[in-house]
Protein backbone atom coordinates (compact mmCIF):
# COMPACT_ATOMS: atom_id res chain seq x y z
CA UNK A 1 0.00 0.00 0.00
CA UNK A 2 1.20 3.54 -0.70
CA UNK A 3 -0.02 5.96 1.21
CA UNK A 4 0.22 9.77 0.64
CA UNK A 5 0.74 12.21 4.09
CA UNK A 6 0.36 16.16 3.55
CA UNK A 7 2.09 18.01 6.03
CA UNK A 8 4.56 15.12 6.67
CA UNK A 9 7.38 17.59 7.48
CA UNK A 10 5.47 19.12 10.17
CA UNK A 11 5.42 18.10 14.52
CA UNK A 12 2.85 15.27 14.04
CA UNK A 13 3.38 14.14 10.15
CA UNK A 14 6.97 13.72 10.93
CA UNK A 15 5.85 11.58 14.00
CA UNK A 16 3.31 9.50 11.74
CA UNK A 17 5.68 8.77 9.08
CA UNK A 18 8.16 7.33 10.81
CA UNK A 19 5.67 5.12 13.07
CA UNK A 20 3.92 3.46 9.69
CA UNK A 21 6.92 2.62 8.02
CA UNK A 22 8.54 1.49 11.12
CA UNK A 23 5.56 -0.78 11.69
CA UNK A 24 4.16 -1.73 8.20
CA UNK A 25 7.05 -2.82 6.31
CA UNK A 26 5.36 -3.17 2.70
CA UNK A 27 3.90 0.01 2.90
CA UNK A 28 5.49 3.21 0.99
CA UNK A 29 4.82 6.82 1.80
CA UNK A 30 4.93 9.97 -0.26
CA UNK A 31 5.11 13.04 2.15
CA UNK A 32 3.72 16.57 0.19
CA UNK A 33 4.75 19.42 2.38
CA UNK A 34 5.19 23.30 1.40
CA UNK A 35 8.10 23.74 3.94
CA UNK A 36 6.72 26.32 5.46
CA UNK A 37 8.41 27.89 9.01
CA UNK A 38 6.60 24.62 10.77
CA UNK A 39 7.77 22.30 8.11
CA UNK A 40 11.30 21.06 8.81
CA UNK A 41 13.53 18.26 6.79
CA UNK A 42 15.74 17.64 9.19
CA UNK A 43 13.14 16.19 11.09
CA UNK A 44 13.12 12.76 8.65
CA UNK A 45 16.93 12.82 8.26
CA UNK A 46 16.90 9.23 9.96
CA UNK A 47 13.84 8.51 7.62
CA UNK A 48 15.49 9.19 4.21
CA UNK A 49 18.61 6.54 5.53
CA UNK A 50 16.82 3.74 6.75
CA UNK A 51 13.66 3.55 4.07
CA UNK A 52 15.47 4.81 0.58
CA UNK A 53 13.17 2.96 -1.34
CA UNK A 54 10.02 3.00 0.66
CA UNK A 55 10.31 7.39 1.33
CA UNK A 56 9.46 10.17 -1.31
CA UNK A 57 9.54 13.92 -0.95
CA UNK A 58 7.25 16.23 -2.89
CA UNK A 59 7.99 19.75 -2.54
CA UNK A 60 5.35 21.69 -3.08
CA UNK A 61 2.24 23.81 -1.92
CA UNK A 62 -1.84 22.11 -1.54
CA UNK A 63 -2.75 25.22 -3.23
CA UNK A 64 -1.02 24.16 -6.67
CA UNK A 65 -4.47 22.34 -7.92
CA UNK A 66 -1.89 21.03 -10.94
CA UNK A 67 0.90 20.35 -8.02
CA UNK A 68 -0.98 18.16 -6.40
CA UNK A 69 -3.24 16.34 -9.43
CA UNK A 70 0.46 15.73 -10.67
CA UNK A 71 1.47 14.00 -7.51
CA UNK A 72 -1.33 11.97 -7.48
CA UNK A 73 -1.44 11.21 -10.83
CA UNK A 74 2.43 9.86 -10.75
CA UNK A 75 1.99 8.05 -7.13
CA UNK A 76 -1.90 6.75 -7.28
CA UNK A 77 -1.84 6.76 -3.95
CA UNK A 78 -4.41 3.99 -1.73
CA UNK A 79 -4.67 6.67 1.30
CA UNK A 80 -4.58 10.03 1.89
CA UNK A 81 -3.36 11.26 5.54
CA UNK A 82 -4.21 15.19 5.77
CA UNK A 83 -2.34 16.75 8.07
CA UNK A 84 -1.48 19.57 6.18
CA UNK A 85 -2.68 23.05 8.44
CA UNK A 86 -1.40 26.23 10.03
CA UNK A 87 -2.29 25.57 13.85
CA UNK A 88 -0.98 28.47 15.99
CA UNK A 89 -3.50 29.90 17.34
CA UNK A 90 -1.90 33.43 18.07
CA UNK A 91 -0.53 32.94 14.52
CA UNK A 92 -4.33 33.04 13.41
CA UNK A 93 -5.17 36.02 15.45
CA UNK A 94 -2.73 37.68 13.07
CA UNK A 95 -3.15 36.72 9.91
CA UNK A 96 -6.64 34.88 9.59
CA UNK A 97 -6.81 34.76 5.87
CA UNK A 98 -3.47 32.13 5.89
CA UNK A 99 -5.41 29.65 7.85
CA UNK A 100 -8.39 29.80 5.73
CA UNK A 101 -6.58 29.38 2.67
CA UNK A 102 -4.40 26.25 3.89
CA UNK A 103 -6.91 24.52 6.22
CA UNK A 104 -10.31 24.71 4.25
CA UNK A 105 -9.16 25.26 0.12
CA UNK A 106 -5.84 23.55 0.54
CA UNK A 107 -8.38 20.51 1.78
CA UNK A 108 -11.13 20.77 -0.53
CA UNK A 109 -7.93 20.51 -3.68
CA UNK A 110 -6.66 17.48 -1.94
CA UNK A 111 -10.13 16.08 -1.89
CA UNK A 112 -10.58 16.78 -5.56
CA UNK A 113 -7.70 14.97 -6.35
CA UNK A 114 -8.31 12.17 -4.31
CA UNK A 115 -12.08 11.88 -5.74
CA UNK A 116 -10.38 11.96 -8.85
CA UNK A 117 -7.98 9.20 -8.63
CA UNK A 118 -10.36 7.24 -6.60
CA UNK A 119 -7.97 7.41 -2.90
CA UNK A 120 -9.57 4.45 -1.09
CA UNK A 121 -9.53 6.62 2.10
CA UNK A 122 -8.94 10.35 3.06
CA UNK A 123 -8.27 10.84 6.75
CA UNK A 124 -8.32 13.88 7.99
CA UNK A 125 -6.45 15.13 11.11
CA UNK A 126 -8.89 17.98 13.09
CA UNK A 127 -8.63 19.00 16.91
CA UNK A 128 -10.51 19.21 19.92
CA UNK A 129 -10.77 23.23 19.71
CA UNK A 130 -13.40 22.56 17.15
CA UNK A 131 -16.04 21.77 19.93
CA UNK A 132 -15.16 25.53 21.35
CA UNK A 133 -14.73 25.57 25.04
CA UNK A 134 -15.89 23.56 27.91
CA UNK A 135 -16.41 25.81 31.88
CA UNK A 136 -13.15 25.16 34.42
CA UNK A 137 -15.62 23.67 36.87
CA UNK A 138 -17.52 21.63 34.34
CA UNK A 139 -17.74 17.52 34.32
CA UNK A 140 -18.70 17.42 30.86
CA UNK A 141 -16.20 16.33 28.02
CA UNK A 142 -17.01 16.46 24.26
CA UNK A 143 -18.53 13.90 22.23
CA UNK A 144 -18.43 13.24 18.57
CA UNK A 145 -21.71 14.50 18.60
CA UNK A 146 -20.98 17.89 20.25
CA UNK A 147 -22.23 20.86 18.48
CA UNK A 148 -19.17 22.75 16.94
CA UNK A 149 -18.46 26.25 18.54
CA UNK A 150 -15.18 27.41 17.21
CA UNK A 151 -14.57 30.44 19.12
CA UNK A 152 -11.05 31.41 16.79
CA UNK A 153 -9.65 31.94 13.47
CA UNK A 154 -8.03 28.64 13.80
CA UNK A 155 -10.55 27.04 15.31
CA UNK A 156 -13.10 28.08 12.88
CA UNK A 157 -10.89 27.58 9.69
CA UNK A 158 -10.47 23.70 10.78
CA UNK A 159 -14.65 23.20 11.48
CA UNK A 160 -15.37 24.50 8.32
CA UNK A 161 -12.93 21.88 6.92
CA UNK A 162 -14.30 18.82 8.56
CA UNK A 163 -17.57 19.92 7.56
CA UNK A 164 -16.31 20.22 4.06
CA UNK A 165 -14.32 16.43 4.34
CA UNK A 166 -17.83 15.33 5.63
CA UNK A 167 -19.75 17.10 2.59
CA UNK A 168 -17.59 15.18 0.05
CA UNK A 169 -18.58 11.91 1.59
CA UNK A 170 -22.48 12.86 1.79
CA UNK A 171 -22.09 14.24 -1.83
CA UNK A 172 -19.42 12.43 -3.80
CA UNK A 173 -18.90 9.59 -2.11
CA UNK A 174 -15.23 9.98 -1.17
CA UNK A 175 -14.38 7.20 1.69
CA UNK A 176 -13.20 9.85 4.44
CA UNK A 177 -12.48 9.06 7.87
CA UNK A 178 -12.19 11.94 10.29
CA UNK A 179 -10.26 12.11 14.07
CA UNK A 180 -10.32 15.14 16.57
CA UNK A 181 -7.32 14.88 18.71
CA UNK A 182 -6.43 17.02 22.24
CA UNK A 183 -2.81 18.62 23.00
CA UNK A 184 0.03 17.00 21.49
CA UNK A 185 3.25 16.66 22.60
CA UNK A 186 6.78 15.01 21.99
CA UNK A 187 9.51 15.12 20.10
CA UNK A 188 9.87 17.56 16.74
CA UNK A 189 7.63 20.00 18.02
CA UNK A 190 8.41 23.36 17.18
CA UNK A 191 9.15 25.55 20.24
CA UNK A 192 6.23 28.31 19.60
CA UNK A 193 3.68 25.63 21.13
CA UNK A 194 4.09 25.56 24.77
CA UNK A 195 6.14 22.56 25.93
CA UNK A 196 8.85 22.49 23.76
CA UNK A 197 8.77 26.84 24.49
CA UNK A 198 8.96 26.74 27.66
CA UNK A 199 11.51 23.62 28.05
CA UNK A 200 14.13 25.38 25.91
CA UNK A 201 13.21 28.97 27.04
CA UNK A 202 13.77 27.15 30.66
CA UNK A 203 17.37 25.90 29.88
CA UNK A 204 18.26 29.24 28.15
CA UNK A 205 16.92 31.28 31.26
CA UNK A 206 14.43 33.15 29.80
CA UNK A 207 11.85 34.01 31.17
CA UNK A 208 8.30 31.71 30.55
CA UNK A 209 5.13 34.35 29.29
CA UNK A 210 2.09 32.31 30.86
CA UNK A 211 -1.12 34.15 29.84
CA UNK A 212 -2.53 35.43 33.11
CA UNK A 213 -5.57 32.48 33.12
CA UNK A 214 -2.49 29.81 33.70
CA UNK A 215 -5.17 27.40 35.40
CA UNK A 216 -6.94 26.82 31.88
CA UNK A 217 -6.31 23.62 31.35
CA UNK A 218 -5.32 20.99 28.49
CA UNK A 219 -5.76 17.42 27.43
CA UNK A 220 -2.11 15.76 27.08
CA UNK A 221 -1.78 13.19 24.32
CA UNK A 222 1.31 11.99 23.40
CA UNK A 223 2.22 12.00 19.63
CA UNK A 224 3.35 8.37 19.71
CA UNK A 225 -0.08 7.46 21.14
CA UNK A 226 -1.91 9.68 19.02
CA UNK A 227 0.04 8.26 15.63
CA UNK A 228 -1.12 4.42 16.59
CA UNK A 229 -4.59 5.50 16.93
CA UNK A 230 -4.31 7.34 12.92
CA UNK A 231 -3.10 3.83 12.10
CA UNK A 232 -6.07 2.19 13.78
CA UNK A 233 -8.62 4.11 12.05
CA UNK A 234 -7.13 3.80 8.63
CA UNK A 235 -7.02 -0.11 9.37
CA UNK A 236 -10.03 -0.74 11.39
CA UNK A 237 -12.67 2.81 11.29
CA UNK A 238 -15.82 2.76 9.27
CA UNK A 239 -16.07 5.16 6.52
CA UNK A 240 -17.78 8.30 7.07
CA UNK A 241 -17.30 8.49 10.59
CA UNK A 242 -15.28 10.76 13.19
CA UNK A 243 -13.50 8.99 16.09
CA UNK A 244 -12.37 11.87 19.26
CA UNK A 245 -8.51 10.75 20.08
CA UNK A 246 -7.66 11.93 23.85
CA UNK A 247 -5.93 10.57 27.05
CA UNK A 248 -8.14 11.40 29.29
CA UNK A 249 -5.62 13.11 31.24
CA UNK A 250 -6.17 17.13 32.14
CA UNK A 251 -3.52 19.56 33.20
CA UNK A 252 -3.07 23.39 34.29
CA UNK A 253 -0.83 25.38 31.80
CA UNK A 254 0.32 26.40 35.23
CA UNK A 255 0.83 22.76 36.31
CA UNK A 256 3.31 22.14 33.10
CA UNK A 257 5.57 24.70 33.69
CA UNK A 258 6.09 24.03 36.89
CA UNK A 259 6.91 20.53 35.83
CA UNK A 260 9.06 21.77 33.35
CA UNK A 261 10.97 24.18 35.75
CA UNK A 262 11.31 21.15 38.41
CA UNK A 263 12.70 18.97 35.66
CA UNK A 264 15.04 21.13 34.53
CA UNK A 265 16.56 22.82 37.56
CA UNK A 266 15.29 26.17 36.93
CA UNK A 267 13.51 28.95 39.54
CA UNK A 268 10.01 29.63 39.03
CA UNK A 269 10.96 33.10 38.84
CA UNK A 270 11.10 32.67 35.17
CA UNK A 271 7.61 32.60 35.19
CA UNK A 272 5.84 35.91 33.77
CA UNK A 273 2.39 36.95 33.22
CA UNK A 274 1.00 37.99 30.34
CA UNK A 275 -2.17 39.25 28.83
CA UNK A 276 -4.67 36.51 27.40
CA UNK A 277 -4.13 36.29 23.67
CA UNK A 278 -7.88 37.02 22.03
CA UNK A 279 -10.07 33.78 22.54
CA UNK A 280 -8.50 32.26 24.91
CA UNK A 281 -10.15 28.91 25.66
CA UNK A 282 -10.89 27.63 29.50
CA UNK A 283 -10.57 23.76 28.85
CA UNK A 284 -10.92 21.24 26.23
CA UNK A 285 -11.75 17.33 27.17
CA UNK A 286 -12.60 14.44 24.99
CA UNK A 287 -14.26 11.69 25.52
CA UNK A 288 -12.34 8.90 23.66
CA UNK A 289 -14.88 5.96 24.26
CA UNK A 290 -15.88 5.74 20.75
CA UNK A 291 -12.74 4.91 19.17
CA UNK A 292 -11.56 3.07 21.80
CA UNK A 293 -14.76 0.93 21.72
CA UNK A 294 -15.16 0.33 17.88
CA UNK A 295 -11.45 0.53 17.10
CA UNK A 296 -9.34 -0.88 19.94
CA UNK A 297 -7.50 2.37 20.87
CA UNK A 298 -5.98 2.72 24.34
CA UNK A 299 -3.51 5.22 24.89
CA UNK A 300 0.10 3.78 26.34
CA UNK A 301 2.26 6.40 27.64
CA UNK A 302 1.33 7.56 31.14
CA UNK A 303 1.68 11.86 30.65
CA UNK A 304 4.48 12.18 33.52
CA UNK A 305 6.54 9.86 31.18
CA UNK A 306 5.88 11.27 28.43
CA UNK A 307 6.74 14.85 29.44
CA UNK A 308 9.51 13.56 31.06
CA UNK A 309 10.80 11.90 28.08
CA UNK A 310 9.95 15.07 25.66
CA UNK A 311 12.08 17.47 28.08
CA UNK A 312 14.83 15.23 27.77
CA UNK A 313 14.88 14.97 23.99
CA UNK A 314 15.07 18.54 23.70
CA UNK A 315 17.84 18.69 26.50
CA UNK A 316 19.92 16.03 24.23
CA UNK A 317 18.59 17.81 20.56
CA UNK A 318 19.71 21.38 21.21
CA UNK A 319 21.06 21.70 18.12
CA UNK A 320 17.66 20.68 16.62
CA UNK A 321 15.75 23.79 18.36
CA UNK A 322 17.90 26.32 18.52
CA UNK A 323 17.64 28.32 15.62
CA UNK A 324 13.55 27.86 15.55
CA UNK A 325 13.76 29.52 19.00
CA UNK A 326 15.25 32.39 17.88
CA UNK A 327 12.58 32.87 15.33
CA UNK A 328 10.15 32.51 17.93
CA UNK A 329 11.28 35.26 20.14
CA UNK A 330 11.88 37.20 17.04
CA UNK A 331 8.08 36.81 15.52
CA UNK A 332 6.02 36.16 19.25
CA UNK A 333 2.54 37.27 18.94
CA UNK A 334 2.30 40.30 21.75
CA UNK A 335 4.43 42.23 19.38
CA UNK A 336 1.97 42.87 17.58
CA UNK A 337 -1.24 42.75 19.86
């Protein structure tokens, strides 16, 4: 089987390539990816070595309708794997218009082509921050069947494009499958989400900008985790549906960082309070029985582990982050708020 990932370059492609080929060893994989400040090579540098003949690049953008019919065309592809999107949320507050292009056209051309060359299966990779926001005090967690309440520009650009992956199964037929995951984190993230931020702001001694409501809190899924239960889904999910991929497990922003600061040796006088960015959500919780009822999901890697384990890598990867830092601080969002 070949399968075709968009956005392979990025935090979670890069992850997802390496687990498939790593565990299906007759499988092939394209990876279409724009390069874009998110999009990083270097991250598949083991990749390229050890699967030569089973690994493709394709440099290029989802907005080249002839780019990507051409790919298609020469790869015929069985599977589609879409995680091609700008995700930053105080990126979005900035420029809007970006998101909308990439998340919702740069989908609907990748559909085309994939109704066109008859993909057996488009999966699409969404988030929890579709659903909108659920109260700090609440015991409620969000269902596939929650209504959608995006509350910002990212948020809104990626429910209007599982509603449009949904629309060309209702109306063309196209075999999608769909999966909402919470937080992500683990190795190749880039440091402007906040784990990898504050671990290698932490070991530089700069100081950690929480946004003054540090007791939202997060669902914690660990990329490994989340990559088996893409896999699952693409082997064992029924057509048309959308499967909710989360650990269960909650923490405080405030709660991480001081994890981060313990783990690292570092005072929590680094910590600094800013301003909420614009649309701020309070808390986001799945509830995962679904696919781990009709699919067989369970996630593995207990979260203390995991963060322990993703603080370490980028302890022993400096080299890998430190550049993208730079750019970070150069291009943060209160600059500009």
């Amino acid at each position: 089987m070949k399968l075709l990932v968009t956005g392979g370059a990025g935090f979670i492609g890069t992850n997802f390539i390496r687990y498939w080929l790593q565990h299906y060893p007759n499988d092939a994989i394209v990876n279409l990816d724009r390069l874009t400040y998110a999009g990083n090579l270097a991250n598949l540098t083991d990749v390229v070595e050890r699967y030569p003949r089973r690994y493709e690049f394709a440099h290029g953008d989802m907005l080249d309708a002839a780019f990507v019919d051409a790919v298609l065309k020469t790869h015929r592809p069985n599977v589609i794997v879409n995680f091609a999107a700008e995700s930053h949320n105080s990126r979005a507050i900035l420029e809007p218009r970006r998101f909308f292009e990439t998340n919702v056209i740069g989908t609907q051309i990748v559909l085309d082509a994939a109704r066109k060359y008859g993909v057996q299966r488009f999966h699409h990779i969404s988030t929890c921050e579709v659903y909108g926001e659920l109260p700090l005090d609440s015991p409620d967690a969000f269902t596939e069947e929650t209504a959608y309440r995006p509350q910002t520009p990212y948020n809104a650009s990626k429910a209007a494009a599982d509603h449009l992956v949904n629309a060309y199964f209702h109306s063309f037929g196209v075999p999608i499958t769909i999966s909402n995951c919470s937080n992500n984190y683990g190795p190749y993230q880039h440091p402007e989400k906040l784990i990898p931020l504050f671990t290698t702001s932490a070991l530089q001694d700069k100081p950690l900008t929480l946004y003054r409501s540090s007791q939202n809190r997060r669902e914690w899924l660990h990329v490994k985790d989340h990559c088996r239960a893409i896999a699952l889904v693409i082997e064992n999910g029924k057509v048309g549906e959308t499967y909710n991929v989360g650990s269960g497990v909650e923490k405080s922003i405030e709660a991480v960082t001081d994890f981060i600061l313990a783990f690292v040796g570092k005072p929590h006088a680094l910590k600094t309070y800013v301003p909420d960015r614009p649309g701020h959500d309070c808390r986001y919780l799945l509830d995962s029985s679904k696919i781990r009822r009709e699919v067989g999901w369970e996630p593995t890697i207990p979260f203390e582990q995991g963060l322990r384990e993703t603080i370490q890598w980028y302890i022993e990867n400096r080299t890998w982050w430190e550049n993208l830092h730079a750019s970070v601080e150069e291009d943060k969002w209160e600059r500009f708020s």
